[in-house]
PDB file of N, CA and C in Angstrom:
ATOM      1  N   UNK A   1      65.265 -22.952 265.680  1.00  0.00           N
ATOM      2  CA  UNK A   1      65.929 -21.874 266.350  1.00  0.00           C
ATOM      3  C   UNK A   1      67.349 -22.321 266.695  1.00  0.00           C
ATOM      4  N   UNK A   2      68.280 -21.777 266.562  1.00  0.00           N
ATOM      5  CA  UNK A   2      69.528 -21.689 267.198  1.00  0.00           C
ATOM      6  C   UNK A   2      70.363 -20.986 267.639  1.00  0.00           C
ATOM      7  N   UNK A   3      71.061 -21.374 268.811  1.00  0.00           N
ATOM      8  CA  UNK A   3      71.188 -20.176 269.814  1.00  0.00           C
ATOM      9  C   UNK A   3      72.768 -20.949 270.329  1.00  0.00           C
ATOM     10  N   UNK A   4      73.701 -19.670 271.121  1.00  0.00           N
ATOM     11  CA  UNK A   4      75.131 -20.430 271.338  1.00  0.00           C
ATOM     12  C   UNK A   4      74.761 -20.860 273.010  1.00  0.00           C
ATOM     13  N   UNK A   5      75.213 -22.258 273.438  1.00  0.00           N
ATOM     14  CA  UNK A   5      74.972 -22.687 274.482  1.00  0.00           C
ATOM     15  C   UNK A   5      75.332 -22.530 275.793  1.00  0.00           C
ATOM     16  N   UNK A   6      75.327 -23.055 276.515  1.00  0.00           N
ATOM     17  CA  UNK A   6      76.555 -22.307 277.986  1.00  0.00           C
ATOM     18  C   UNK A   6      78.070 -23.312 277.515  1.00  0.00           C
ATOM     19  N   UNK A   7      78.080 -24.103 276.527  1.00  0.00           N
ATOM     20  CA  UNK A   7      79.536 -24.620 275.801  1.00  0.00           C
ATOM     21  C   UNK A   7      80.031 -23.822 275.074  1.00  0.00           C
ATOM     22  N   UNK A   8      79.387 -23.222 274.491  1.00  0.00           N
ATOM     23  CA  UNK A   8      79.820 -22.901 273.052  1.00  0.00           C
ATOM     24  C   UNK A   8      79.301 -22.924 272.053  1.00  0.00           C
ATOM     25  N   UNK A   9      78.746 -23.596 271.941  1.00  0.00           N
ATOM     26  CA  UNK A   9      78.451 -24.264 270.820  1.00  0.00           C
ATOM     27  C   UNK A   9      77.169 -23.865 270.422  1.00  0.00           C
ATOM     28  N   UNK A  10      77.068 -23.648 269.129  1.00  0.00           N
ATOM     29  CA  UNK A  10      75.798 -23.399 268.472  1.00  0.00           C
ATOM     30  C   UNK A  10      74.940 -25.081 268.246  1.00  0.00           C
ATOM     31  N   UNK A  11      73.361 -24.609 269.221  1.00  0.00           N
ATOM     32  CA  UNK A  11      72.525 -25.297 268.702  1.00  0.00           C
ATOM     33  C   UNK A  11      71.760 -25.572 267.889  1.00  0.00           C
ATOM     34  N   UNK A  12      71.234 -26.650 267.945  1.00  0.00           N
ATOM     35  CA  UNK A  12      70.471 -26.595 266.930  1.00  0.00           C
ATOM     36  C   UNK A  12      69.426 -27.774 266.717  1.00  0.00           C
ATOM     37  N   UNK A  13      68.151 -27.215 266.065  1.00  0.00           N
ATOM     38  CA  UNK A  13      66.868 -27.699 265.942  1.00  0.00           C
ATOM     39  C   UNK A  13      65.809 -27.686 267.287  1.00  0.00           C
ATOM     40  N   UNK A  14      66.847 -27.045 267.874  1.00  0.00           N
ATOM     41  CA  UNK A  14      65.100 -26.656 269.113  1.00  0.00           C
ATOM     42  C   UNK A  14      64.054 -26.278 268.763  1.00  0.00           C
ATOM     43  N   UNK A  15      62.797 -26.801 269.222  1.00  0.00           N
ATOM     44  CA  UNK A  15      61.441 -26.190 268.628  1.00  0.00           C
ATOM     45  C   UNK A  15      60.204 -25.781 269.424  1.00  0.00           C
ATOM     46  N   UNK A  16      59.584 -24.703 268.431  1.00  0.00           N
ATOM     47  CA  UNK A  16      58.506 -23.788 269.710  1.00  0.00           C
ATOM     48  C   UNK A  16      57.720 -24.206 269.028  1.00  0.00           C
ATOM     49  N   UNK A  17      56.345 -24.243 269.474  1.00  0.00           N
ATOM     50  CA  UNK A  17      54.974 -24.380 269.282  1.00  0.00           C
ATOM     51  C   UNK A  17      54.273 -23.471 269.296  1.00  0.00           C
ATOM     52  N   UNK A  18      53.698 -22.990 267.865  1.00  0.00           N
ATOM     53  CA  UNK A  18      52.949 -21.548 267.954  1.00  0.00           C
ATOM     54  C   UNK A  18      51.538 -22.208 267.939  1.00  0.00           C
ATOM     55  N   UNK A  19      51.147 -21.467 269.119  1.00  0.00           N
ATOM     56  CA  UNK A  19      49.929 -21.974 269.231  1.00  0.00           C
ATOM     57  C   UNK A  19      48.781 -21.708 268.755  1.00  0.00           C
ATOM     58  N   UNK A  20      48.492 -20.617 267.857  1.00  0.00           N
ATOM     59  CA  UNK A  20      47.876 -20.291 266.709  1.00  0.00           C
ATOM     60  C   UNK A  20      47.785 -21.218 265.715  1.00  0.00           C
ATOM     61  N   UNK A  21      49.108 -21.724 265.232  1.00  0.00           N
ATOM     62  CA  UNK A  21      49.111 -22.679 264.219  1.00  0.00           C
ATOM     63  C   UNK A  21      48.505 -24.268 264.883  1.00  0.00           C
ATOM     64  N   UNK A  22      48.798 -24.278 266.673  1.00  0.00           N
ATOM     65  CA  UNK A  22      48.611 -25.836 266.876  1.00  0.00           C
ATOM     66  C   UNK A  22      46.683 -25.297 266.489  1.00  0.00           C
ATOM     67  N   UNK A  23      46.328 -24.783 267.303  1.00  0.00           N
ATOM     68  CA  UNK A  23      44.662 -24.551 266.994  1.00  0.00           C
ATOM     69  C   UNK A  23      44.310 -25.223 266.388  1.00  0.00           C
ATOM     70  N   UNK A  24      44.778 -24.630 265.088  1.00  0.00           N
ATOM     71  CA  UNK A  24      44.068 -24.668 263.694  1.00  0.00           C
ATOM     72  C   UNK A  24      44.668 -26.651 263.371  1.00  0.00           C
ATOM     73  N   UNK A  25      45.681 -26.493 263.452  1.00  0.00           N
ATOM     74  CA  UNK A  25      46.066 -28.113 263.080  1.00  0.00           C
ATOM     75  C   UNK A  25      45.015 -29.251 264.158  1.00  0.00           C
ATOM     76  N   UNK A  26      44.669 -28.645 265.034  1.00  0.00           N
ATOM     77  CA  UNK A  26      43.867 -29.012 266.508  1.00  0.00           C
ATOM     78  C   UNK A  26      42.473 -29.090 265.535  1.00  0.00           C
ATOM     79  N   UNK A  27      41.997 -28.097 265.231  1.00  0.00           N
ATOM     80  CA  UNK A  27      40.928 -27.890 264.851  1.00  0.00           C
ATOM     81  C   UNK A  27      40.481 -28.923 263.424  1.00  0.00           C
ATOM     82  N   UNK A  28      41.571 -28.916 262.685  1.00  0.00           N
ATOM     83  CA  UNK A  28      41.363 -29.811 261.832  1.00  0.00           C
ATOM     84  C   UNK A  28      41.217 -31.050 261.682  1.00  0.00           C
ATOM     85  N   UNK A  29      41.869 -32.147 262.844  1.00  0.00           N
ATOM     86  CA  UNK A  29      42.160 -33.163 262.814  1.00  0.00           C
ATOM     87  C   UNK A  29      40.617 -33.311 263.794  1.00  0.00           C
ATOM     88  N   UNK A  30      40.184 -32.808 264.032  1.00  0.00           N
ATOM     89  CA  UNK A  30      38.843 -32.548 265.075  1.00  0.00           C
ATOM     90  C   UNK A  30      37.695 -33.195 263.915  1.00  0.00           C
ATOM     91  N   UNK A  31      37.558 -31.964 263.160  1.00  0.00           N
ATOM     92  CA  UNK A  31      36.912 -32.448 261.848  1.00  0.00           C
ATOM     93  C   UNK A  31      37.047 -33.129 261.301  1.00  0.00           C
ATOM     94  N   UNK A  32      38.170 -33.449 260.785  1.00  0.00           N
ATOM     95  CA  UNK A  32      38.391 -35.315 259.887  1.00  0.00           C
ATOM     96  C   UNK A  32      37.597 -35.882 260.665  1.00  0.00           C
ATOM     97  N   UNK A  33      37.807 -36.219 262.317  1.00  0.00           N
ATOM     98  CA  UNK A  33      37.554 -37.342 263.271  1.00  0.00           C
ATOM     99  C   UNK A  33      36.123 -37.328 263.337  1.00  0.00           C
ATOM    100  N   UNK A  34      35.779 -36.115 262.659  1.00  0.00           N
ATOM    101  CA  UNK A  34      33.932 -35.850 263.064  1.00  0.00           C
ATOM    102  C   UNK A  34      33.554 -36.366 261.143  1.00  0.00           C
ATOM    103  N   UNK A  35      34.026 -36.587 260.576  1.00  0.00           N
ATOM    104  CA  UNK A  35      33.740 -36.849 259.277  1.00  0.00           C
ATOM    105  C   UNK A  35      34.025 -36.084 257.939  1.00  0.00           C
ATOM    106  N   UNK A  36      34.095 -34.894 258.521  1.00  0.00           N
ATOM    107  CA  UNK A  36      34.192 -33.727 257.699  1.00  0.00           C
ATOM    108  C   UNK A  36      35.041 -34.246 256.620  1.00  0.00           C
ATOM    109  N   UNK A  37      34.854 -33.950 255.139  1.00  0.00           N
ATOM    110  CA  UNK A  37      36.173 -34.275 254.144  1.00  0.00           C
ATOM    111  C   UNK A  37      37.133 -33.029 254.092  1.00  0.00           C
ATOM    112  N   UNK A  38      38.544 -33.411 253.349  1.00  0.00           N
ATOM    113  CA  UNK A  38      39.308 -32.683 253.455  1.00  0.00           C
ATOM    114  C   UNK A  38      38.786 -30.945 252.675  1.00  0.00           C
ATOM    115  N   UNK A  39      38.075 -31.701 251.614  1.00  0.00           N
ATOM    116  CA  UNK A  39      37.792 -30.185 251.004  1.00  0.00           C
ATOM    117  C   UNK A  39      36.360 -29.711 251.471  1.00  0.00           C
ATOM    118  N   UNK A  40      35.795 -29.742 252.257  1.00  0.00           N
ATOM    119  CA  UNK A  40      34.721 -29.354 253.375  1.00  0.00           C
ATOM    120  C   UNK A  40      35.999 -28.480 254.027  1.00  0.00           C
ATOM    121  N   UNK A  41      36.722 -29.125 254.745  1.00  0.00           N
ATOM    122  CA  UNK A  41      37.813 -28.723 256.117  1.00  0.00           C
ATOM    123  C   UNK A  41      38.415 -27.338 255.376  1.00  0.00           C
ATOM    124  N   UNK A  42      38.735 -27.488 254.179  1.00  0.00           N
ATOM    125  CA  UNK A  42      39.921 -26.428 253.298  1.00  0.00           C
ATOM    126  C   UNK A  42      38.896 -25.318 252.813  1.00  0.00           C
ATOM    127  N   UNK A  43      37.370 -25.589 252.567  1.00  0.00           N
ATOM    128  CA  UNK A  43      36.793 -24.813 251.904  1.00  0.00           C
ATOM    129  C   UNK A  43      36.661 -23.616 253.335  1.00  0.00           C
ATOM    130  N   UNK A  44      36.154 -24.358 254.469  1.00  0.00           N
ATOM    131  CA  UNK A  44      35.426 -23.461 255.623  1.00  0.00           C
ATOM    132  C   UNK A  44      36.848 -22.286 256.158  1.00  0.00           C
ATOM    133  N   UNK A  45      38.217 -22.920 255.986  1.00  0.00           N
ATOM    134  CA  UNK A  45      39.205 -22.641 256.390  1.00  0.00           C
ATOM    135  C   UNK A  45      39.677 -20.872 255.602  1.00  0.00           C
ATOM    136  N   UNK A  46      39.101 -21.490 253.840  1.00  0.00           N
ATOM    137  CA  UNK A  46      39.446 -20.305 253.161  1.00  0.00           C
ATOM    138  C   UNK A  46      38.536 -19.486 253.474  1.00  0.00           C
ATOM    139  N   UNK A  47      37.458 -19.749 253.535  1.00  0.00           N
ATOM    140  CA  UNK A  47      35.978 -18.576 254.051  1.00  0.00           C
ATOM    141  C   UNK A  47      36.268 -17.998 255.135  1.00  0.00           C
ATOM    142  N   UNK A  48      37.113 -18.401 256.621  1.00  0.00           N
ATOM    143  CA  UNK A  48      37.513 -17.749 257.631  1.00  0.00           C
ATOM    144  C   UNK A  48      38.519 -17.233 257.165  1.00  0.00           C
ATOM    145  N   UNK A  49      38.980 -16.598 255.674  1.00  0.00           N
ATOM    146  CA  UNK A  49      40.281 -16.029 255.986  1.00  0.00           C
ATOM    147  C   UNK A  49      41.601 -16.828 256.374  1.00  0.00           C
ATOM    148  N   UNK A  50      41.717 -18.004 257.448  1.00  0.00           N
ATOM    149  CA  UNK A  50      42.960 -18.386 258.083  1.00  0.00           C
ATOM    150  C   UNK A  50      43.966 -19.101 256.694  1.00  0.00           C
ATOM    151  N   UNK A  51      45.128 -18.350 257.358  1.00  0.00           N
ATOM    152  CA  UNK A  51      46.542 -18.644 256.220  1.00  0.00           C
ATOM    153  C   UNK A  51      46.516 -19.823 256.084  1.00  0.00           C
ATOM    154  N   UNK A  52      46.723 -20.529 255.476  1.00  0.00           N
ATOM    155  CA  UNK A  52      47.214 -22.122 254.810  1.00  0.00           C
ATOM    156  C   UNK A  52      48.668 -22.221 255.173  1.00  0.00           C
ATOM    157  N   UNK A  53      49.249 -23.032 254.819  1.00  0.00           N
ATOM    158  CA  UNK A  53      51.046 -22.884 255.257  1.00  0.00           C
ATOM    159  C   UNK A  53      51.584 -22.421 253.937  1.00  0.00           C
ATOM    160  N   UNK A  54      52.658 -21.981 254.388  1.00  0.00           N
ATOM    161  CA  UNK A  54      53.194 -20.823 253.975  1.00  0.00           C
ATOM    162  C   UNK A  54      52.409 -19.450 253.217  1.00  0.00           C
ATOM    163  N   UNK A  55      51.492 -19.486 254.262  1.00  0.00           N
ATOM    164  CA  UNK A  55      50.533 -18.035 254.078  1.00  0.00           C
ATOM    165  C   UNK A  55      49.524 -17.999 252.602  1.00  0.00           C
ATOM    166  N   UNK A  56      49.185 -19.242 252.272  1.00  0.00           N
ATOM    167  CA  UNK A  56      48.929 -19.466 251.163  1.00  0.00           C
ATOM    168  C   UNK A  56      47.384 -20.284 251.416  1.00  0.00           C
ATOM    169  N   UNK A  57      46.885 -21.019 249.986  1.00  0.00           N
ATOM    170  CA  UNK A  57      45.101 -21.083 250.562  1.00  0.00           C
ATOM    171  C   UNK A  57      45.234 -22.402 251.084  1.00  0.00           C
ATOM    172  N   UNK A  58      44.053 -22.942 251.350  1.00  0.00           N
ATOM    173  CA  UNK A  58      44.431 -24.213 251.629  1.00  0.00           C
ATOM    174  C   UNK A  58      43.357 -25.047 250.676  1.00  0.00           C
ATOM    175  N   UNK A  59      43.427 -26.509 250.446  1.00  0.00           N
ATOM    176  CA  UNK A  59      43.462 -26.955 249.672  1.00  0.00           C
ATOM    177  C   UNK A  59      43.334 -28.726 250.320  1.00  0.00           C
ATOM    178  N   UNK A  60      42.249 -29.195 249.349  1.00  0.00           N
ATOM    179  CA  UNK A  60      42.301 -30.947 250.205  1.00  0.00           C
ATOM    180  C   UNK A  60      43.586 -31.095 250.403  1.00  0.00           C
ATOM    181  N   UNK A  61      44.716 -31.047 249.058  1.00  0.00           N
ATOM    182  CA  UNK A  61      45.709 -31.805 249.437  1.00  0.00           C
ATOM    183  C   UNK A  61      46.306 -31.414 250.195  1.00  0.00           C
ATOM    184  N   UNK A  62      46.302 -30.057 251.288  1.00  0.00           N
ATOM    185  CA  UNK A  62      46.568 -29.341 252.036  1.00  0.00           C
ATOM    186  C   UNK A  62      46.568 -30.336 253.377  1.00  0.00           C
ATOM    187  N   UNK A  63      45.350 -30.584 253.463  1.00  0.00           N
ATOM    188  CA  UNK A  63      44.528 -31.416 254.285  1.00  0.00           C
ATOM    189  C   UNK A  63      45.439 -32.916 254.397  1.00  0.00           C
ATOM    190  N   UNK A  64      44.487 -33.888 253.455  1.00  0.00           N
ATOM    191  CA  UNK A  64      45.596 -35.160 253.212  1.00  0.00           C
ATOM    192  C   UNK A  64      46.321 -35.383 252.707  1.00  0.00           C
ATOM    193  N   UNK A  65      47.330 -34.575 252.287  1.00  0.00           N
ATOM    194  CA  UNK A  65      48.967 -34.734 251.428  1.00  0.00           C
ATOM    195  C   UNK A  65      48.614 -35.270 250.360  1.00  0.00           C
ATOM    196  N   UNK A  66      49.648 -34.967 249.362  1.00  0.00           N
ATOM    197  CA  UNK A  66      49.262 -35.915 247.986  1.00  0.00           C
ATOM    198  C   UNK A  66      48.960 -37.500 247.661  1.00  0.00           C
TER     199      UNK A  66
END
């Protein structure tokens, strides 16, 4: 987000926390810690419907990066 300051000056890189998205990132790292594998975690994720990032499916490597 960036916004002009009580200087002047345009800021920049302030950041919000949508807490919808922490949930789910909440929720996931829950499951790893409980054993769950990444494509267990990605499969249950697509069956609820919930967006993947950038509104897209999700996917092990979703899960543990490439």
């Amino acid at each position: 987000m960036r916004h002009i300051g009580d200087d002047g000056e345009i800021t920049r890189g302030d950041r919000a926390i949508n807490a919808d998205e922490a949930a789910v990132v909440q929720r996931i790292f829950a499951a790893y810690a409980d054993g769950m594998s990444p494509n267990r975690i990605a499969d249950q994720l697509n069956r609820e419907g919930i967006p993947g990032p950038r509104a897209g499916k999700w996917d092990k490597s979703t899960i543990h990066g490439h």
